[in-house]
Each structure stands twice: as structure tokens, then as C-alpha cells.
Protein backbone atom coordinates (compact mmCIF):
# COMPACT_ATOMS: atom_id res chain seq x y z
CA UNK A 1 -7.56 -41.02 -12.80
CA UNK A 2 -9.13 -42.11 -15.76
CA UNK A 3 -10.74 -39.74 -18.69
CA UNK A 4 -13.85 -38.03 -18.55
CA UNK A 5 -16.62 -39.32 -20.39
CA UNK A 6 -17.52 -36.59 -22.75
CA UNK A 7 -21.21 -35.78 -23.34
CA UNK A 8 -22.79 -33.31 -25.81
CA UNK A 9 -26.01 -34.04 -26.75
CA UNK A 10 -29.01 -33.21 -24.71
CA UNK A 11 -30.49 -36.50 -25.99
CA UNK A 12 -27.81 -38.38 -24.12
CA UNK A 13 -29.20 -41.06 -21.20
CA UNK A 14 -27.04 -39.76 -18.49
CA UNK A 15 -28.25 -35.59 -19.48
CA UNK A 16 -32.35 -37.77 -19.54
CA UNK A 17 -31.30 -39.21 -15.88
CA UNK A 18 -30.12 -35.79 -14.53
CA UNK A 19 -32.74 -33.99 -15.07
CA UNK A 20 -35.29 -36.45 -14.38
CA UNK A 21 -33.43 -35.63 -10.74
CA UNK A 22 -35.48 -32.77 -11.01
CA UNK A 23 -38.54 -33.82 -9.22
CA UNK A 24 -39.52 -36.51 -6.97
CA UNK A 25 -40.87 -38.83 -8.99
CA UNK A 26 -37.07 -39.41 -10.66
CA UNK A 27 -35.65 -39.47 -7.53
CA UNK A 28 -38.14 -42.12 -6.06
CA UNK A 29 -37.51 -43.99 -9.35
CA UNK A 30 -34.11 -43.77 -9.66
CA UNK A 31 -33.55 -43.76 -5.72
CA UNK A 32 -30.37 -40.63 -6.40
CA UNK A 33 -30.31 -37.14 -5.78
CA UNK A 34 -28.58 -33.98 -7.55
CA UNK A 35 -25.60 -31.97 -6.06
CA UNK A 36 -25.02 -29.45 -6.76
CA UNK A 37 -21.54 -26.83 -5.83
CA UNK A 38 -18.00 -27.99 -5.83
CA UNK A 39 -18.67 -27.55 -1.96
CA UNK A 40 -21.55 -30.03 -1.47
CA UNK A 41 -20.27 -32.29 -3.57
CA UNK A 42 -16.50 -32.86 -1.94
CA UNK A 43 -18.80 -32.92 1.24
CA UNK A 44 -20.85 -35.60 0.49
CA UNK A 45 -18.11 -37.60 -0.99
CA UNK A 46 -16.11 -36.98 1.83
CA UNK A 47 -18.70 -38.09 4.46
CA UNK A 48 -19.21 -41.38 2.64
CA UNK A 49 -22.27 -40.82 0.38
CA UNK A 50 -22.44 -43.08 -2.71
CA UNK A 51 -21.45 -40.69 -5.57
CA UNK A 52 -22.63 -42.61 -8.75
CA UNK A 53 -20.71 -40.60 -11.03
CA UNK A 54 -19.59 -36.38 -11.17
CA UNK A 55 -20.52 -34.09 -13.74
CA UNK A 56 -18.59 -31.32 -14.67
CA UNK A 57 -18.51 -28.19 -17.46
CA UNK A 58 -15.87 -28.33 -19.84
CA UNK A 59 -14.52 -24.67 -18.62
CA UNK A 60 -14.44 -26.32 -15.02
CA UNK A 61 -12.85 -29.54 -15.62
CA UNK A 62 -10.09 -27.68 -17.53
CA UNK A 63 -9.34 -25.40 -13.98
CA UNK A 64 -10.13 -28.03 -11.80
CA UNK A 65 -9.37 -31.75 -13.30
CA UNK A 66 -7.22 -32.08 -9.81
CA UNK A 67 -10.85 -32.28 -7.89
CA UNK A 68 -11.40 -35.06 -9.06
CA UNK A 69 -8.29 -36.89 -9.03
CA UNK A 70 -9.27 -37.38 -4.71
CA UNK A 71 -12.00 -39.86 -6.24
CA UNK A 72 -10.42 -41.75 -8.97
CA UNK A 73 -12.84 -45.06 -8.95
CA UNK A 74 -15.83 -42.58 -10.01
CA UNK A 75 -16.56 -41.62 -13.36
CA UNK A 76 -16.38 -38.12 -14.40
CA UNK A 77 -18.88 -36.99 -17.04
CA UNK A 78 -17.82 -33.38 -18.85
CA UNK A 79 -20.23 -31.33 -21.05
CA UNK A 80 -20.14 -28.41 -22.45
CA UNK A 81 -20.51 -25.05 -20.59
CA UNK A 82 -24.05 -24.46 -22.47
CA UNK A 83 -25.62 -27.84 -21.64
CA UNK A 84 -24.40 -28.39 -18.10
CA UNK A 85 -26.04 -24.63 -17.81
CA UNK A 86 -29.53 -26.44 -18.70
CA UNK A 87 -29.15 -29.54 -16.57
CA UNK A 88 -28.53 -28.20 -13.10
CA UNK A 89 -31.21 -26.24 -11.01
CA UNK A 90 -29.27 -23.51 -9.61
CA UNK A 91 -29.24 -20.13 -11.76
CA UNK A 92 -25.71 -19.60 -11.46
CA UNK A 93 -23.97 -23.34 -11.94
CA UNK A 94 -20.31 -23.41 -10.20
CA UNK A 95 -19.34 -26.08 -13.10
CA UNK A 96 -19.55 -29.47 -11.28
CA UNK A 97 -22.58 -31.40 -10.13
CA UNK A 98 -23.41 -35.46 -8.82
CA UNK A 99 -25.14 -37.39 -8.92
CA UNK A 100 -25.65 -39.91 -5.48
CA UNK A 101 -27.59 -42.35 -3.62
CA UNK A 102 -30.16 -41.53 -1.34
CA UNK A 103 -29.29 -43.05 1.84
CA UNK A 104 -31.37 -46.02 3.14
CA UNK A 105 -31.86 -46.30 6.68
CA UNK A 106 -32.97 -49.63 9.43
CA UNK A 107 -35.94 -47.27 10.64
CA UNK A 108 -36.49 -49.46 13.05
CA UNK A 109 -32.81 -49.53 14.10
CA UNK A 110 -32.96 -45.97 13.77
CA UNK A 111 -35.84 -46.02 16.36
CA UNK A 112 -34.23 -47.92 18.96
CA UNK A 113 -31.09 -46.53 19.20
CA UNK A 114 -32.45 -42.71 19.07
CA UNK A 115 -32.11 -40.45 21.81
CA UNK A 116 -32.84 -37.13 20.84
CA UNK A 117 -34.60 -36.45 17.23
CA UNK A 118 -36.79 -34.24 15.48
CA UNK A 119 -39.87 -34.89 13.99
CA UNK A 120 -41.44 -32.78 11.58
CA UNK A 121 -45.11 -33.31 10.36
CA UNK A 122 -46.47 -32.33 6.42
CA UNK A 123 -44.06 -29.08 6.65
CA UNK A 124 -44.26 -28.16 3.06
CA UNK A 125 -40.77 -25.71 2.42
CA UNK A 126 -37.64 -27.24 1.62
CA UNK A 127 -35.60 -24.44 2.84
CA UNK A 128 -37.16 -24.99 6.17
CA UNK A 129 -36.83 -28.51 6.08
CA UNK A 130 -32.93 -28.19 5.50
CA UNK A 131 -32.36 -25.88 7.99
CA UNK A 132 -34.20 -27.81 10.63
CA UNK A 133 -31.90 -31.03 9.79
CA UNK A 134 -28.86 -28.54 9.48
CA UNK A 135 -29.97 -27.31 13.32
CA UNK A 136 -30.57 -31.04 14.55
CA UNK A 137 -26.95 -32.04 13.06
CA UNK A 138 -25.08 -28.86 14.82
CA UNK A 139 -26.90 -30.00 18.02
CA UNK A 140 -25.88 -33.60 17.90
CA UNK A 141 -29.39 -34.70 17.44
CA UNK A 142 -29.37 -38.87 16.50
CA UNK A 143 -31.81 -38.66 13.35
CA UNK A 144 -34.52 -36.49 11.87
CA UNK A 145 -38.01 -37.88 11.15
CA UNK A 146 -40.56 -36.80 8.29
CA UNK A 147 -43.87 -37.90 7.76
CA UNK A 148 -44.77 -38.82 4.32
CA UNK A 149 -46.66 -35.86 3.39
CA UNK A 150 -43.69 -33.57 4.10
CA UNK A 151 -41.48 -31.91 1.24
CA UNK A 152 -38.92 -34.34 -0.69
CA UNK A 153 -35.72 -34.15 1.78
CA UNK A 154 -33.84 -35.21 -0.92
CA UNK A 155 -35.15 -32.20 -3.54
CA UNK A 156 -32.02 -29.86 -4.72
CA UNK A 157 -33.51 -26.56 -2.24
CA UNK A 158 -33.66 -28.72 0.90
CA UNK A 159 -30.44 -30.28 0.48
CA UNK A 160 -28.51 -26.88 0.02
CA UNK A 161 -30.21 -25.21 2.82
CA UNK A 162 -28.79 -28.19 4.65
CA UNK A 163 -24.97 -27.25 4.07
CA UNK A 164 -23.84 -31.00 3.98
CA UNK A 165 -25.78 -32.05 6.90
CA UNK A 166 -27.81 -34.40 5.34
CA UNK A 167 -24.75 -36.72 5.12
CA UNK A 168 -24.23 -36.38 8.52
CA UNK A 169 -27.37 -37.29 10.23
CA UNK A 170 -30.30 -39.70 9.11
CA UNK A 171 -33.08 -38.60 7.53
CA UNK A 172 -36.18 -40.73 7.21
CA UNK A 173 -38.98 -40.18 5.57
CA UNK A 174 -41.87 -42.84 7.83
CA UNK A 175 -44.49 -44.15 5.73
CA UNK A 176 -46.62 -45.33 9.28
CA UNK A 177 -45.71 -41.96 11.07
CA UNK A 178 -48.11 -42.09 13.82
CA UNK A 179 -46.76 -45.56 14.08
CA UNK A 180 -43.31 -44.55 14.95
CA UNK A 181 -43.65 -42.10 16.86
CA UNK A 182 -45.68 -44.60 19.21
CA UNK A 183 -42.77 -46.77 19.24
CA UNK A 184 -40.60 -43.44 20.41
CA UNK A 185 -42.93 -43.17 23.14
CA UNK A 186 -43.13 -46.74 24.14
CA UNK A 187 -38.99 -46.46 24.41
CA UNK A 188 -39.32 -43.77 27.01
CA UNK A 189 -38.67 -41.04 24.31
CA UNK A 190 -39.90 -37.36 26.00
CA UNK A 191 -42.61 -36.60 22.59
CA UNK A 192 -42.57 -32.53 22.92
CA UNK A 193 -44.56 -30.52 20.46
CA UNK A 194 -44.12 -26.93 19.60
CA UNK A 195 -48.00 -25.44 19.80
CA UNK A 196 -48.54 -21.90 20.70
CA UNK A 197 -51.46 -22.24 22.74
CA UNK A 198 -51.65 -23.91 26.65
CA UNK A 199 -48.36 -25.02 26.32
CA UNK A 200 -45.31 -24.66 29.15
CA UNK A 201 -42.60 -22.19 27.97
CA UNK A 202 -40.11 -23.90 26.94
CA UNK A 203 -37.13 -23.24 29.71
CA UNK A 204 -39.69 -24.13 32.34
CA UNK A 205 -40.29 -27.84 29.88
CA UNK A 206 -37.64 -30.64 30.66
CA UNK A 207 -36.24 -31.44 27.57
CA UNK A 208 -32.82 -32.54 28.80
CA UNK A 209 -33.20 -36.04 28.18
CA UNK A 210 -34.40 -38.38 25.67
CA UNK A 211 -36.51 -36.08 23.81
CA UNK A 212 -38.53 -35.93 20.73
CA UNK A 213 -39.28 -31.98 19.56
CA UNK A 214 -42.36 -32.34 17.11
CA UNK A 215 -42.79 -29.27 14.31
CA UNK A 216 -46.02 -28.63 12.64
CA UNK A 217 -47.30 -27.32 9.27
CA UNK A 218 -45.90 -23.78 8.35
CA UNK A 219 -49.53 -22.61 8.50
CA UNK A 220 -51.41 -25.29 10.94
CA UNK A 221 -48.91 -26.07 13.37
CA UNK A 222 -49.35 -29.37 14.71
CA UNK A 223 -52.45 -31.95 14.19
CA UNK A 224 -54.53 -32.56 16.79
CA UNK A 225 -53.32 -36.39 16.30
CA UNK A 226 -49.33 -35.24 17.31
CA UNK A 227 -51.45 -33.48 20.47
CA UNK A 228 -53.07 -36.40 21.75
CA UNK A 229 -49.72 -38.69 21.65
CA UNK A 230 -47.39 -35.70 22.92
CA UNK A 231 -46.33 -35.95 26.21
CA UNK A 232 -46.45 -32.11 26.67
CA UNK A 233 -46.69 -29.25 24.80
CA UNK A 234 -43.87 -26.31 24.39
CA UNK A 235 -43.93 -22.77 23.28
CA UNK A 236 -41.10 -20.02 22.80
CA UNK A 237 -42.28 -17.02 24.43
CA UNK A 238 -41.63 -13.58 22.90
CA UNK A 239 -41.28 -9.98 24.20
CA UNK A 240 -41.10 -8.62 20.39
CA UNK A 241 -44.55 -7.42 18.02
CA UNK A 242 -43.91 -10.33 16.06
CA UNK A 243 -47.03 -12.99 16.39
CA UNK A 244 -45.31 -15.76 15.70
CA UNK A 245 -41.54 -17.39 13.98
CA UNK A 246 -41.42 -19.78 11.22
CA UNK A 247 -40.97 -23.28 11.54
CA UNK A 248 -37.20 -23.56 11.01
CA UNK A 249 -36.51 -20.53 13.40
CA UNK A 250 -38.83 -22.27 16.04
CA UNK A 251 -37.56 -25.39 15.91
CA UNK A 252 -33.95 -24.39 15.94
CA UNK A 253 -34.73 -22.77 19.12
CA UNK A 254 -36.13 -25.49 20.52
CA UNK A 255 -33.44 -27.76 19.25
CA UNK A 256 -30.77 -25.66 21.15
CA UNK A 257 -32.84 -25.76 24.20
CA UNK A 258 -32.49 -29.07 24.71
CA UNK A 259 -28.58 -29.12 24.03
CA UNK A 260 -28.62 -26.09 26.65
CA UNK A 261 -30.43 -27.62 29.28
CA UNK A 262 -28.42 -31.53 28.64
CA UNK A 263 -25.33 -29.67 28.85
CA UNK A 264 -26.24 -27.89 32.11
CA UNK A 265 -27.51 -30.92 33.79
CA UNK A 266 -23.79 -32.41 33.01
CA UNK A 267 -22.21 -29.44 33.97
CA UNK A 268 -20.87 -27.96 31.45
């Protein structure tokens, strides 16, 4: 394993590039995320993402300099405690960061080989975003599909919330949404959106095939658009005073549904 590259300036390119990670428009330009966690990062490296180079505290590197000794051909930046305190986004820094490739996907590979994904339309919370492709992933879902007006998939919050699973599953952000999700329909992929009005509970729904569970805005729900090219509506019907769940509890429920009712129809 060779040296770390030692850092101490906040003027420094690499410390410029990090935290231009920050928001969207660095990550569009410079097509790489942020990790964040000695946790997420083994993880991603582990499952094959692209880690560009590691970043780690001074005060972690001198615990830990083994960690990085599973990943020799990547470049280890350290810093001091103090600045690698101001370049990460999470208040209380574990001491090691990376820096990665967002994964590119053949969306129209992606497309045909699909069987069961989930589609989420211009929901606006990260957190619910990562949960939703952390529920797809535990369910063996094939891929999960954003339109463009959806939260960045790729910001620090949604990829935490995900746990890792956004190495494990694609994640697509379509710039022709409606688009796509025509071409899901045209390949006999079941388009089932969760609305809470005139809409089949969703035990009584079939969703044991090839099936494509649609999730609206936190606030609107689903666009009359996703309506008119569904192939049937779903709801979760509930006993409790609560009027309604929030879009990563309702989707995870419907996500599970349709592993329930696949594995009963193979009899398991």
C-alpha cells in the first residue's frame, strides 16, 4: 500500500472537488458522489463501485491505516482532523470519506430486461427516496426508476438512508419519463400506482408478476398523467386514525406485497 497523500490546506483542488460534492450541480459536473462512514464506504468498494480515491482524518488513518490496505491501487488522501471536520456533511464525521463514480446505466437495457421495478415520480425527500431503493433492493426488485424532477439519488441524505443499496440495484434517473414507462407497458410490465382514491386494495390487486409499483409526490400523490397510463390503481387500506403513510412507508408496503404474493404463487 502506498502513502497517503497528505492535504492541509483548504485551498487544495481535491478539498475544492469534495465539497463541490455537496450539491448537484458538482455531482452532475463531476459525475462522483460523497461517502461518507467507514461502513458505506467498504460497502461500496466491496460491491464494485468505482472509488476514485479515500479520504481519511489524520486521527483515523493512524487507528485504521489497515482499512485501507484491502484497496491498495486507490489513493488515500489524509487531512487533518479540523479540515476533514469541514469537508464532509455529516455532523459527527467517523474519519474516512470517498469519493466515487456515479454509476451509468443502458436504460434501455435496463428496460428490457426489468421485471419488477419501482418508479417514483418528482418525490422531493431524500430520506424517502433511499429508503424506497433500500425496500426495492431487500425485495429483489431489478431497478428503481426516477423521473427527472425527483431529489438527486446520488445527494449524501439519500444515499445513507439507502444503507449500501444503491450499489446493489440500478438507479436511473429518465430524462423522457413518460417515455419509459410506455416502453414498460408495451413489454407487458403490470404499471400499478399507489392513489388513495377508487383504487383496489392492494391484496385483492395482482401484483405477482411483472409489475411496475408507481409512487407519487409526498404531498400530490400521483399525476393525473401516471393515472391515465397505469394499468390499475392500488391503495393500502388502514384500520388506524391515521389519514394517510408517507411515501417510503407506502411504497415499502407495496413493494413487499408483491414479493408476498410472487412467493405464494410459487409456493413458498
Amino acid at each position: 500500500m502506498s502513502e497517503p497523500v497528505l492535504i492541509t490546506s483548504s485551498s487544495n483542488r481535491i478539498i475544492k472537488e469534495i465539497r463541490s460534492l455537496h450539491d448537484k450541480k458538482g455531482r452532475s459536473s463531476l459525475k462522483a458522489m460523497l461517502l461518507e462512514g467507514s461502513r458505506l464506504v467498504s460497502d461500496a468498494a466491496s460491491s464494485g463501485a468505482n472509488i476514485r480515491y479515500f479520504v481519511a482524518s489524520d486521527s483515523f488513518y493512524k487507528k485504521n491505516s489497515s482499512f485501507f490496505s484491502y484497496y491498495p491501487d486507490k489513493k488515500v488522501v489524509c487531512v487533518p482532523d479540523s479540515l476533514f471536520a469541514r469537508i464532509g456533511e455529516t455532523r459527527t464525521p467517523q474519519g474516512v470519506m470517498a469519493v466515487a463514480d456515479i454509476p451509468v446505466y443502458d436504460i434501455s437495457s435496463i428496460i428490457l430486461k426489468a421485471k419488477r421495478i419501482v418508479v417514483l415520480e418528482n418525490l422531493q425527500d431524500p430520506g424517502n427516496i433511499g429508503t424506497i431503493i433500500r425496500s426495492a433492493d431487500a425485495c429483489g426488485f431489478d431497478a428503481v426508476l426516477l423521473s427527472k424532477d425527483c431529489a438527486d439519488p446520488f445527494n449524501s441524505k439519500t444515499i445513507r438512508s439507502t444503507m449500501g443499496s444503491v450499489f446493489h440495484i440500478p438507479v436511473i434517473v429518465a430524462e423522457d419519463f413518460y417515455r419509459v414507462l410506455s416502453e414498460l407497458k408495451a413489454n407487458n410490465i403490470l404499471l400499478a400506482a399507489a392513489h388513495t382514491r377508487e383504487a383496489l386494495p392492494c391484496w385483492q390487486a395482482d401484483l405477482k408478476g411483472d409489475v411496475a409499483v408507481i409512487i407519487g409526490n409526498e404531498g400530490n400523490g400521483i399525476t393525473d398523467k401516471i393515472i391515465e397510463l397505469s394499468d390499475l390503481t392500488v391503495m393500502i387500506p388502514m384500520d388506524g386514525n391515521a389519514e394517510s403513510l408517507n411515501a417510503a412507508a407506502a411504497a415499502s408496503i407495496l413493494i413487499y406485497e408483491c414479493l408476498r404474493q410472487k412467493k405464494l404463487s410459487e409456493g413458498c
